[in-house]
N, C-alpha and C. Protein backbone atom coordinates (compact mmCIF):
# COMPACT_ATOMS: atom_id res chain seq x y z
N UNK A 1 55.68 -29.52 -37.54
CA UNK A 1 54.62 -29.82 -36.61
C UNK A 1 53.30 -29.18 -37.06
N UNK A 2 53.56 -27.96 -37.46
CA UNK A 2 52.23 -27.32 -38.10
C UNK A 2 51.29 -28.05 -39.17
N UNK A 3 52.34 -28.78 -40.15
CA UNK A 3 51.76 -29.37 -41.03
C UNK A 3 50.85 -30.74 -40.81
N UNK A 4 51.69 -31.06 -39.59
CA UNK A 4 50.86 -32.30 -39.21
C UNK A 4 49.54 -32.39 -38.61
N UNK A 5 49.31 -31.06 -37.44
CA UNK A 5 48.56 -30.63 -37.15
C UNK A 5 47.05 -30.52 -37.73
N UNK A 6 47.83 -29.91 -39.22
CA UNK A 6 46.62 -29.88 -40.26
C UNK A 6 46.45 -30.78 -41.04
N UNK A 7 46.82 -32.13 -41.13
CA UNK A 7 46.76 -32.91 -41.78
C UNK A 7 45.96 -34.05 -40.97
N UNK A 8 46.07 -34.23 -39.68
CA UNK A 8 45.69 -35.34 -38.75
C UNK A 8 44.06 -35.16 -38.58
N UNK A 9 43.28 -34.30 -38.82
CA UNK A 9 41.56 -34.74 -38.18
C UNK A 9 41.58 -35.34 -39.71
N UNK A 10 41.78 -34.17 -40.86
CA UNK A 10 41.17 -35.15 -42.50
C UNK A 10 41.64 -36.61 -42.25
N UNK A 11 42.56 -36.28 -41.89
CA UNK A 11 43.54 -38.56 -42.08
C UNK A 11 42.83 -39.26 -41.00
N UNK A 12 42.41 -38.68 -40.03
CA UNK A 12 41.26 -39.50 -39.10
C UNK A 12 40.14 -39.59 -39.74
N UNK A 13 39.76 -38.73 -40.19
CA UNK A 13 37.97 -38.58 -40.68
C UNK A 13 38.68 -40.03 -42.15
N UNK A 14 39.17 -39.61 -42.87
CA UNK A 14 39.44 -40.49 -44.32
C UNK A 14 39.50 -42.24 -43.64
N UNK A 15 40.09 -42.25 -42.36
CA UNK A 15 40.36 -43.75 -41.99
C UNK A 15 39.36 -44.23 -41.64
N UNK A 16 38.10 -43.33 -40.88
CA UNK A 16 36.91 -43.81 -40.24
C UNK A 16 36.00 -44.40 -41.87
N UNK A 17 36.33 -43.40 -42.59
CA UNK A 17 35.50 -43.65 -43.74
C UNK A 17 36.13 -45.05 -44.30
N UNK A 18 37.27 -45.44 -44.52
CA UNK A 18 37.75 -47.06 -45.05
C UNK A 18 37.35 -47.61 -43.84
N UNK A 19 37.46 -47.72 -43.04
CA UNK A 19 37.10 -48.60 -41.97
C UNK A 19 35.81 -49.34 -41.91
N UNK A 20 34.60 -47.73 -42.06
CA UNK A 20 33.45 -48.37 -42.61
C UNK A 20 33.12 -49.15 -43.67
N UNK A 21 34.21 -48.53 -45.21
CA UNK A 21 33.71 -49.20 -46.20
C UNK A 21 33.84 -50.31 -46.14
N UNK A 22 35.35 -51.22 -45.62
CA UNK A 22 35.83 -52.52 -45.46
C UNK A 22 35.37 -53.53 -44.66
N UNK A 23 34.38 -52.74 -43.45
CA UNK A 23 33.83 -53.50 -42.37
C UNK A 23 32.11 -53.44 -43.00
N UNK A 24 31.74 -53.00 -44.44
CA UNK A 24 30.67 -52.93 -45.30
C UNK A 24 29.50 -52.03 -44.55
N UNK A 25 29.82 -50.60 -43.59
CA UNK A 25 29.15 -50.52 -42.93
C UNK A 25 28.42 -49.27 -43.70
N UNK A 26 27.12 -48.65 -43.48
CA UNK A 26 26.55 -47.63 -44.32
C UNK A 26 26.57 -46.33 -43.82
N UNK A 27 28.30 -45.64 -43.56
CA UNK A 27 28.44 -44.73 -42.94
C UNK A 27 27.32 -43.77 -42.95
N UNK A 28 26.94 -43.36 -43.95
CA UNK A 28 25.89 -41.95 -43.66
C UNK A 28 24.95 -42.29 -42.58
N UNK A 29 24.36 -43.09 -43.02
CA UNK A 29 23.50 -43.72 -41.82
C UNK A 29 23.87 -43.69 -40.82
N UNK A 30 24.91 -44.02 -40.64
CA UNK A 30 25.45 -44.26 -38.90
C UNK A 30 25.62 -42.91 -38.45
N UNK A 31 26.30 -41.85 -39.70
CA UNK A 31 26.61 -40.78 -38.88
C UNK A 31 25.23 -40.22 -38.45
N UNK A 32 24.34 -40.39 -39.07
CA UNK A 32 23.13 -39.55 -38.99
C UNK A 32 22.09 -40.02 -37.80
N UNK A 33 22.67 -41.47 -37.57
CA UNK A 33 22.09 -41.91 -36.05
C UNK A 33 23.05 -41.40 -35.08
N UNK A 34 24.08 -41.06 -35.44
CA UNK A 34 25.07 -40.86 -33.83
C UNK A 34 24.30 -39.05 -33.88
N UNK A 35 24.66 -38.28 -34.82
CA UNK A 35 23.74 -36.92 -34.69
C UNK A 35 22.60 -36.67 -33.96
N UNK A 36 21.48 -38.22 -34.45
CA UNK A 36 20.65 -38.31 -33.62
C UNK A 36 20.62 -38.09 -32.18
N UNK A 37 21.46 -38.98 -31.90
CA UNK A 37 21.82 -39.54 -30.66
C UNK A 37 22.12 -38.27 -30.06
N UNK A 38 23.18 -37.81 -30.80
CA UNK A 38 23.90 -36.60 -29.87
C UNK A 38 22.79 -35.58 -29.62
N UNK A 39 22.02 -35.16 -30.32
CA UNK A 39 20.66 -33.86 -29.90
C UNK A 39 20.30 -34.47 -29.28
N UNK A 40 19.42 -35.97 -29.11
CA UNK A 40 18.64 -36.45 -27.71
C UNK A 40 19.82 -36.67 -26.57
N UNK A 41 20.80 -36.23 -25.92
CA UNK A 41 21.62 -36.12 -25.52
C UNK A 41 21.82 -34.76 -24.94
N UNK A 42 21.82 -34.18 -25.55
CA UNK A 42 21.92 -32.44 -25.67
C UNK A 42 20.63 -31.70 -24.99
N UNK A 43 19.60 -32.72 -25.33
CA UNK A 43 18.23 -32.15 -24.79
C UNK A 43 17.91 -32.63 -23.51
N UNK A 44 18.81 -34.13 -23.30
CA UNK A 44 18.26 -34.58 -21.70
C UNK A 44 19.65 -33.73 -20.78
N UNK A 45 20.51 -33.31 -21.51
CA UNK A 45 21.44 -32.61 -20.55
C UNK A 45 21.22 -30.89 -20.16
N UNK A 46 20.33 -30.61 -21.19
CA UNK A 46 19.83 -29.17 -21.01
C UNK A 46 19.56 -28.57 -19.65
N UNK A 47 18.29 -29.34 -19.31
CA UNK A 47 17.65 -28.42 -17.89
C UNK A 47 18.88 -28.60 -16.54
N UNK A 48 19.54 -29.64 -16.94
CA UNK A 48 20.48 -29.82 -15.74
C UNK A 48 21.50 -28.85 -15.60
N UNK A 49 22.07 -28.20 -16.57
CA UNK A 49 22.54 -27.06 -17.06
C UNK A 49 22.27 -25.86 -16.87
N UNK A 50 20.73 -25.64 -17.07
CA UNK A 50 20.27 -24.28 -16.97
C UNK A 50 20.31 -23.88 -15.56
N UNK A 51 19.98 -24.94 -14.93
CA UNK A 51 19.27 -24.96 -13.07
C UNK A 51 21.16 -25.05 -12.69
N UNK A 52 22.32 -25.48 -13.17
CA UNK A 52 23.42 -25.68 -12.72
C UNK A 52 23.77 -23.81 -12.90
N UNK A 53 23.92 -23.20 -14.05
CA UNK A 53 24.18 -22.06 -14.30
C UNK A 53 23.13 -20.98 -13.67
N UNK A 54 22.20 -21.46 -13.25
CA UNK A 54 21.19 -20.13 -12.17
C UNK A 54 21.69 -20.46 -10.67
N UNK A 55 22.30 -21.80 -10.24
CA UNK A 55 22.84 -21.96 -9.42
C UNK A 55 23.73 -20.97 -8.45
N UNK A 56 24.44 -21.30 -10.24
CA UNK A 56 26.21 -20.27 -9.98
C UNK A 56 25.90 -19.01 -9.39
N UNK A 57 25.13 -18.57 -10.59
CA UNK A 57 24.61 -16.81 -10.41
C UNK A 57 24.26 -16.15 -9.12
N UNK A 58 23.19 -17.32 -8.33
CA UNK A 58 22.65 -16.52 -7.16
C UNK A 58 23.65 -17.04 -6.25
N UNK A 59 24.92 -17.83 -6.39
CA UNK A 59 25.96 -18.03 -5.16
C UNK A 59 26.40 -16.66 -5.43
N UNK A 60 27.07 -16.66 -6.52
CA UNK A 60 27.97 -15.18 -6.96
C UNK A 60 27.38 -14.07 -6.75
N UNK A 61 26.10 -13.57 -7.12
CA UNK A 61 25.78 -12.26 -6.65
C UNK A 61 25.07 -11.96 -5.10
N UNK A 62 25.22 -13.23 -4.35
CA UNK A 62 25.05 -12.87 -3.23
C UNK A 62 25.92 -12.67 -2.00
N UNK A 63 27.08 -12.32 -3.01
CA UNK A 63 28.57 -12.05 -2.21
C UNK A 63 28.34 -13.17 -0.83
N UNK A 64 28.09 -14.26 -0.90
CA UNK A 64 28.47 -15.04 0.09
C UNK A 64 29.79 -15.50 0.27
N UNK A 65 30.60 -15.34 -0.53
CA UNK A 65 32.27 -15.02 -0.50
C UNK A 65 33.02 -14.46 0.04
N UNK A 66 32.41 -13.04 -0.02
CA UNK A 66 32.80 -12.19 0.78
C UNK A 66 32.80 -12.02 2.11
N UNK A 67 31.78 -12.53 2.35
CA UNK A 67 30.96 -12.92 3.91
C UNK A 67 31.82 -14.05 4.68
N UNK A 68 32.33 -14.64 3.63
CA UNK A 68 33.29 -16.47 4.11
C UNK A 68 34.53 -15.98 4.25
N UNK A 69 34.85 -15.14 3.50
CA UNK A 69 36.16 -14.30 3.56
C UNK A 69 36.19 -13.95 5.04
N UNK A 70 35.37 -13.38 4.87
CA UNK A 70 35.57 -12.06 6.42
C UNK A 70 35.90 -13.02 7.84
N UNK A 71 35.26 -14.11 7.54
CA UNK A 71 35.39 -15.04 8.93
C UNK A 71 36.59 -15.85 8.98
N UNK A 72 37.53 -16.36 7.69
CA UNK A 72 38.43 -17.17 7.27
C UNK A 72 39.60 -16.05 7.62
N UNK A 73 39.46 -15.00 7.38
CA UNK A 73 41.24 -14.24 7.51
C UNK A 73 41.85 -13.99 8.10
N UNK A 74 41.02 -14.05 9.38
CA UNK A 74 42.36 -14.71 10.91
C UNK A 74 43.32 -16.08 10.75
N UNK A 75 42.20 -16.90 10.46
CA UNK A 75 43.06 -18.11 10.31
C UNK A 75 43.75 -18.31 9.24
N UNK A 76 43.41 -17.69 7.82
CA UNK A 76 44.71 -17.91 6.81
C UNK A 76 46.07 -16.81 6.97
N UNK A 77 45.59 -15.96 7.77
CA UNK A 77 46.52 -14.89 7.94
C UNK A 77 47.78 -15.63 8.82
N UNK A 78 47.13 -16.64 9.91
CA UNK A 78 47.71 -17.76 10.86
C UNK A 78 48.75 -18.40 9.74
N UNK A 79 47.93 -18.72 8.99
CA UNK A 79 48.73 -20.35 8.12
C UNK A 79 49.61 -19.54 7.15
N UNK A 80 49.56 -18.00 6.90
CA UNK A 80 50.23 -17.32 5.81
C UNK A 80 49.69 -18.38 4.19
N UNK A 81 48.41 -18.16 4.47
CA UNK A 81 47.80 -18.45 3.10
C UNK A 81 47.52 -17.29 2.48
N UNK A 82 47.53 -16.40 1.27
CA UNK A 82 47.18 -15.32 0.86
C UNK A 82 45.70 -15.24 0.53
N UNK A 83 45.06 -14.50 1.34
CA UNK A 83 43.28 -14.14 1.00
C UNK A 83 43.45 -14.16 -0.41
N UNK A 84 44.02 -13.90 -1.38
CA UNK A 84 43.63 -13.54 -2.96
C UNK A 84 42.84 -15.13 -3.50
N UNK A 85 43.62 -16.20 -2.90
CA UNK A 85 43.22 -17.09 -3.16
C UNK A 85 42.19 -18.31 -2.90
N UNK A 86 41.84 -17.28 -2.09
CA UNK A 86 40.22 -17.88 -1.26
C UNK A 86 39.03 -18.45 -2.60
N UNK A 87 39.05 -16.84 -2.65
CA UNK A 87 37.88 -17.20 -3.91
C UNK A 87 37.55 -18.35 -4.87
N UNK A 88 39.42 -18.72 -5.51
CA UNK A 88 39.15 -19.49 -6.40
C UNK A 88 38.82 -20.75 -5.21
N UNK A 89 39.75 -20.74 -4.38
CA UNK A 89 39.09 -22.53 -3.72
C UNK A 89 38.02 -22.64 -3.50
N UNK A 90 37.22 -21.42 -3.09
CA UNK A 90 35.66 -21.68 -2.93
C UNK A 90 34.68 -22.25 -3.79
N UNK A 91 35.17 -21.66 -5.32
CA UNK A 91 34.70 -21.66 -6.34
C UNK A 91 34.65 -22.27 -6.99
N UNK A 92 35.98 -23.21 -6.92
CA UNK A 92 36.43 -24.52 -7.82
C UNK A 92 35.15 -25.19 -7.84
N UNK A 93 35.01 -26.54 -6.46
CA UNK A 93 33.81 -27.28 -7.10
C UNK A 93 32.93 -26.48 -7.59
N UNK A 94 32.22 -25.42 -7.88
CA UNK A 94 31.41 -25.09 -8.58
C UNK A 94 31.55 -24.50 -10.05
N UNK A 95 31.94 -23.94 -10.51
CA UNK A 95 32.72 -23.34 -11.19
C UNK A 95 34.03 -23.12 -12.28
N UNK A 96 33.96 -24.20 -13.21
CA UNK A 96 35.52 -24.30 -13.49
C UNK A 96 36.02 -22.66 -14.57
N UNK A 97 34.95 -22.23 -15.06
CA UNK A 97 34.84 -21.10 -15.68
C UNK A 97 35.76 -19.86 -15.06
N UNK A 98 34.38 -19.82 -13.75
CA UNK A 98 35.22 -18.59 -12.96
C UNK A 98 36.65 -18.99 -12.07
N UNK A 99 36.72 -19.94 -12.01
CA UNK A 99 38.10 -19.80 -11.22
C UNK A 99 39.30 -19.86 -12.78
N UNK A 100 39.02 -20.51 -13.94
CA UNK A 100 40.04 -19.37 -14.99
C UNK A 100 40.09 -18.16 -14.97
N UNK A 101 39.42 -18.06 -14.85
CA UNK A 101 38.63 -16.33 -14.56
C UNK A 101 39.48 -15.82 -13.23
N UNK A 102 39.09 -15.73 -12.27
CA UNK A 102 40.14 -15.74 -10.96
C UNK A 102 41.97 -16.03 -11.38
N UNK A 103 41.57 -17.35 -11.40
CA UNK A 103 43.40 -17.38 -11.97
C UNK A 103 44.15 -16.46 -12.77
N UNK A 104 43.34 -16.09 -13.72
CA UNK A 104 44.15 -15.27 -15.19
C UNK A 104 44.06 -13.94 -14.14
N UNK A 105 42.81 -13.46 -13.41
CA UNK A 105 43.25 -12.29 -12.60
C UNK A 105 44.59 -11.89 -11.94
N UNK A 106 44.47 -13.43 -11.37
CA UNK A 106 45.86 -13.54 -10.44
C UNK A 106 47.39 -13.24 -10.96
N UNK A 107 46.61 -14.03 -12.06
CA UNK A 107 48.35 -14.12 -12.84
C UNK A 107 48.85 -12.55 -13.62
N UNK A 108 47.93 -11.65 -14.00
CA UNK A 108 47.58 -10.58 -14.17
C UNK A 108 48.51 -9.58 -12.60
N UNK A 109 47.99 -10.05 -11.61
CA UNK A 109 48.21 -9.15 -11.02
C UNK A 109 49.22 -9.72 -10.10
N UNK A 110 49.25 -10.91 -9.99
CA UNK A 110 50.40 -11.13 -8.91
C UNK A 110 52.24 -11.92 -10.15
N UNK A 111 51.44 -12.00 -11.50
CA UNK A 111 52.53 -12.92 -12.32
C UNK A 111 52.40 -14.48 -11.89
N UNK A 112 52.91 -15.50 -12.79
CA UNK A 112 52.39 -16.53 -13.18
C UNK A 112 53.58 -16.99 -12.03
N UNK A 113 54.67 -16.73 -12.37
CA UNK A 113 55.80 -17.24 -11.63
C UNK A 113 55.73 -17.11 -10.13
N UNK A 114 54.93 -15.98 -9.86
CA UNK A 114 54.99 -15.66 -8.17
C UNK A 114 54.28 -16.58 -7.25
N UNK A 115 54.14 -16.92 -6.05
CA UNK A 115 53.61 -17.57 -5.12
C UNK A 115 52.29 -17.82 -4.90
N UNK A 116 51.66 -17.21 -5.24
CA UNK A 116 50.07 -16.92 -5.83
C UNK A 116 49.61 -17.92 -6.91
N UNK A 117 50.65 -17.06 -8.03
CA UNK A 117 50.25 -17.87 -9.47
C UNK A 117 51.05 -19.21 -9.38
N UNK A 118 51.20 -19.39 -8.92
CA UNK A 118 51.54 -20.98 -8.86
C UNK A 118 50.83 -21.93 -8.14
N UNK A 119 50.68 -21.37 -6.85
CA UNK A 119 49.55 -21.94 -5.80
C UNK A 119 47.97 -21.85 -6.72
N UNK A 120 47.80 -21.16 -7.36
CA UNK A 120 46.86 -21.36 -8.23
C UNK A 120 46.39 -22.25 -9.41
N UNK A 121 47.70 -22.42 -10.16
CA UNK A 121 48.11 -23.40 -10.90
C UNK A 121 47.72 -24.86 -10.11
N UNK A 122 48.66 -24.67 -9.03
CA UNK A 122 48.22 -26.44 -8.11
C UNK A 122 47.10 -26.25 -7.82
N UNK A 123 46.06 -25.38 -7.35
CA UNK A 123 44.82 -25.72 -7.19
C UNK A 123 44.03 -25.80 -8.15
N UNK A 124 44.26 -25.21 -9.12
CA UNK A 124 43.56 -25.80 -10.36
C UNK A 124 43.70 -27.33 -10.81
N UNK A 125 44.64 -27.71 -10.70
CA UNK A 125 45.25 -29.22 -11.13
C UNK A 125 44.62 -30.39 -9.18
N UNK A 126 44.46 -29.65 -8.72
CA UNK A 126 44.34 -30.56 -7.69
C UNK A 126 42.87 -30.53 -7.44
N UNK A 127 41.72 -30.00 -7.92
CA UNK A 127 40.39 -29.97 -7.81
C UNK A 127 39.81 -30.52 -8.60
N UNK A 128 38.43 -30.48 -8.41
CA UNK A 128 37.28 -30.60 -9.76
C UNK A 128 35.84 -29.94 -9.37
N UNK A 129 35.40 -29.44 -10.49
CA UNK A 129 34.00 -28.92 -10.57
C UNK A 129 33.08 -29.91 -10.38
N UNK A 130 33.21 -30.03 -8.92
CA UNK A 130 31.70 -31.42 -8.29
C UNK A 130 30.97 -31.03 -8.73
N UNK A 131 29.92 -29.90 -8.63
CA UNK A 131 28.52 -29.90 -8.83
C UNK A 131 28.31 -29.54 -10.22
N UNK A 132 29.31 -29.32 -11.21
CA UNK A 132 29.28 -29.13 -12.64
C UNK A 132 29.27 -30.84 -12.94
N UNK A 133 30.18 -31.84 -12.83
CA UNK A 133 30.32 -32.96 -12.91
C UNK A 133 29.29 -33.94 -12.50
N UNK A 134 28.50 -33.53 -11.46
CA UNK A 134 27.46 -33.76 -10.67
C UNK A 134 26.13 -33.58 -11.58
N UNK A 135 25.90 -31.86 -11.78
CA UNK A 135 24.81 -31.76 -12.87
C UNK A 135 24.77 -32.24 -14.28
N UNK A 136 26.02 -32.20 -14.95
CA UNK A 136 26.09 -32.92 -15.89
C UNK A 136 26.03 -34.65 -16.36
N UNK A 137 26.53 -35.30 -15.26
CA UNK A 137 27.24 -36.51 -15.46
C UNK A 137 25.55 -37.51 -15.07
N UNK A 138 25.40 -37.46 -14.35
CA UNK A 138 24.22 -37.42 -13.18
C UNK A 138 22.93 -37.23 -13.92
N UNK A 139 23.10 -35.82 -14.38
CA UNK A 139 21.58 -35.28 -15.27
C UNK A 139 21.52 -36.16 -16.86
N UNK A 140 22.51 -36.42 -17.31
CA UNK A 140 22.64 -37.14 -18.51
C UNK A 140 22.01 -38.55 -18.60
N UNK A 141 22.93 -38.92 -17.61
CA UNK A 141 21.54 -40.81 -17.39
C UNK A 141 20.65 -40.84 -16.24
N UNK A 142 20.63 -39.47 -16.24
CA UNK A 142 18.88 -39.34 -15.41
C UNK A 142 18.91 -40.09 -13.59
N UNK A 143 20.36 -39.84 -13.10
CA UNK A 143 20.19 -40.69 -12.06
C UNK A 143 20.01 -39.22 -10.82
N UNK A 144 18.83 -39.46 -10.08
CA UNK A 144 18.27 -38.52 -9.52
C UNK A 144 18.77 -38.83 -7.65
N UNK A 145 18.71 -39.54 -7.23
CA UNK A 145 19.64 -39.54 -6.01
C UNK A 145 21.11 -40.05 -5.88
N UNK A 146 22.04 -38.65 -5.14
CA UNK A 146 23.06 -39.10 -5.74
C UNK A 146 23.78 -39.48 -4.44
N UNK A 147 23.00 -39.53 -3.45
CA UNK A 147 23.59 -40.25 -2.17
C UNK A 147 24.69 -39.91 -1.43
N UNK A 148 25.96 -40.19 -1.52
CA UNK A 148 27.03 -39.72 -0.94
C UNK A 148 28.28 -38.97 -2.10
N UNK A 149 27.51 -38.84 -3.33
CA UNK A 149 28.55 -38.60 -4.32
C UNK A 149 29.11 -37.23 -4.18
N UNK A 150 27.61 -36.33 -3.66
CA UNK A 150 28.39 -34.87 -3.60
C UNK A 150 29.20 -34.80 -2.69
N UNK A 151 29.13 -35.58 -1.32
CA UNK A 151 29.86 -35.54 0.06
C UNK A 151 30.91 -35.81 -0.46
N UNK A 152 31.15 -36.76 -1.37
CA UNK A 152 32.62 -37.56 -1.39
C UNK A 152 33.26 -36.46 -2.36
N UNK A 153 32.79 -36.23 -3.41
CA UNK A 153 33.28 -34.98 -4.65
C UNK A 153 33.81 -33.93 -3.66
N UNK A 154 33.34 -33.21 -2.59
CA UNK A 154 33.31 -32.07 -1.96
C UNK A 154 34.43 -32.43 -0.80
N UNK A 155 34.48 -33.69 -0.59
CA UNK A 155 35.83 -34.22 0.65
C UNK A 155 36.89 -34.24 -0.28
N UNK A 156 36.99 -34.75 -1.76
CA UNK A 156 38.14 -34.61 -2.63
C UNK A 156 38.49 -33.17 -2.91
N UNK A 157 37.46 -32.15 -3.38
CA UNK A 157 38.06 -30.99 -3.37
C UNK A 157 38.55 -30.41 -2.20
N UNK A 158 38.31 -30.79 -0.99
CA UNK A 158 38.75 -30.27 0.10
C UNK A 158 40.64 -30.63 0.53
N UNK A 159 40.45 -32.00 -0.15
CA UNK A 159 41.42 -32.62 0.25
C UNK A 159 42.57 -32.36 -1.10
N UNK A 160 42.09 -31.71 -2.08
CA UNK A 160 42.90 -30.99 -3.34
C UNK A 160 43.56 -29.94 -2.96
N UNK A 161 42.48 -29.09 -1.90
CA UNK A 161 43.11 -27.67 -1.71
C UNK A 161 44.33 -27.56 -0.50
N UNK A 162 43.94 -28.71 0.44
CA UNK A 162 44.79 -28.73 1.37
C UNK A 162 45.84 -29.37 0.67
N UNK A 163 46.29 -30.41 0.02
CA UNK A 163 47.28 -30.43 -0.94
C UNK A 163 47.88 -29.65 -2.08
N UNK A 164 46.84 -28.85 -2.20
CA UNK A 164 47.70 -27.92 -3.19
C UNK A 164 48.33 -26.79 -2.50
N UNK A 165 47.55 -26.46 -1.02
CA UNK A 165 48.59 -25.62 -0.45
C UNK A 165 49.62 -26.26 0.09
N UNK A 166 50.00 -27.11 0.80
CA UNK A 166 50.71 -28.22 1.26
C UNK A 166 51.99 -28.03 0.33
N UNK A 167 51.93 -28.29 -1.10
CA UNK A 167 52.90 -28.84 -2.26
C UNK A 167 53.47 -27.17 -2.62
N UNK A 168 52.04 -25.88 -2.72
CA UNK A 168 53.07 -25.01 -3.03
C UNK A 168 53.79 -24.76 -1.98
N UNK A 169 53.86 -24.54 -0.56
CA UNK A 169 54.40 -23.85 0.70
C UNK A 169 55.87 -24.96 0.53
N UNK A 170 55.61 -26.74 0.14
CA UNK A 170 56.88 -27.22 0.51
C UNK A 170 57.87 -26.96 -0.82
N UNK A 171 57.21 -26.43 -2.16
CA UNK A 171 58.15 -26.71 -2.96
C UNK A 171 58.71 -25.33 -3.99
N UNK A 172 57.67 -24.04 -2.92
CA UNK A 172 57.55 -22.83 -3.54
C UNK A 172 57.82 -21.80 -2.46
């Protein structure tokens, strides 16, 4: 398996190259327009990026988490949801970084196998980074009102987490 591993991008890259020659196409050229392409690409996705990552920062250092915590732990204490795992659900749509980040904590401290690290696992698999997907996807072809997309992105992660607790409690 190792060997194949290292053998499969050259045998892709070598096929793209017959492909071009046979279809008479003037690879350098092309690659050097898709390069193109890709920096003017890179540059209209920039500011959406920068303003997405100053975003993050002033959610995170303004412990507004902590603050959401404090009001939520009657009622998960109710549902026997474990507070450890607040954070990452909060965090998910924003964030796919820090909630690895969170998770690997978890798994660190509670083990991968335990009730935690697993419920973590499903919420990782049952979310998505809306407003990363949002600033990126969005900022790339320049479409500036996004109407009901964040509502709907933010009802799916909602509706991830309540299924991912749902699936670990029935099957963990």
């Amino acid at each position: 398996m190792n060997k194949i591993s290292i053998i499969i991008i050259p045998l892709i890259v070598l096929l793209v190259i017959v492909y071009g020659y046979k279809k008479k196409i003037n690879i350098y050229d092309a690659f050097l327009a898709g390069a193109k392409e890709g920096l003017v690409s890179t540059f209209n996705i920039f500011p959406t990026l920068i303003a997405m990552v100053f975003a993050i920062n002033i959610f995170l250092k303004s412990n507004f988490i902590n603050f959401i915590l404090g009001f939520l732990k009657p009622f998960f204490a109710l549902l026997k949801i474990p507070l450890d795992i607040l954070p990452m659900a909060l965090l998910r749509p924003i964030s796919g970084s820090s909630t690895l980040v969170i998770m690997n904590n978890l798994f660190t401290t509670f083990g991968p196998d335990s009730f935690v690290g697993r419920l973590s696992s499903i919420l990782q698999g049952c979310t998505d980074t809306t407003f990363y997907v949002m600033s990126l996807y969005f900022g790339s072809v320049r479409i500036l009102k996004t109407r009901y997309a964040i509502k709907v992105g933010l009802f799916a992660d909602l509706c991830g987490i309540i299924a991912a607790f749902i699936i670990a409690n029935l099957f963990f």
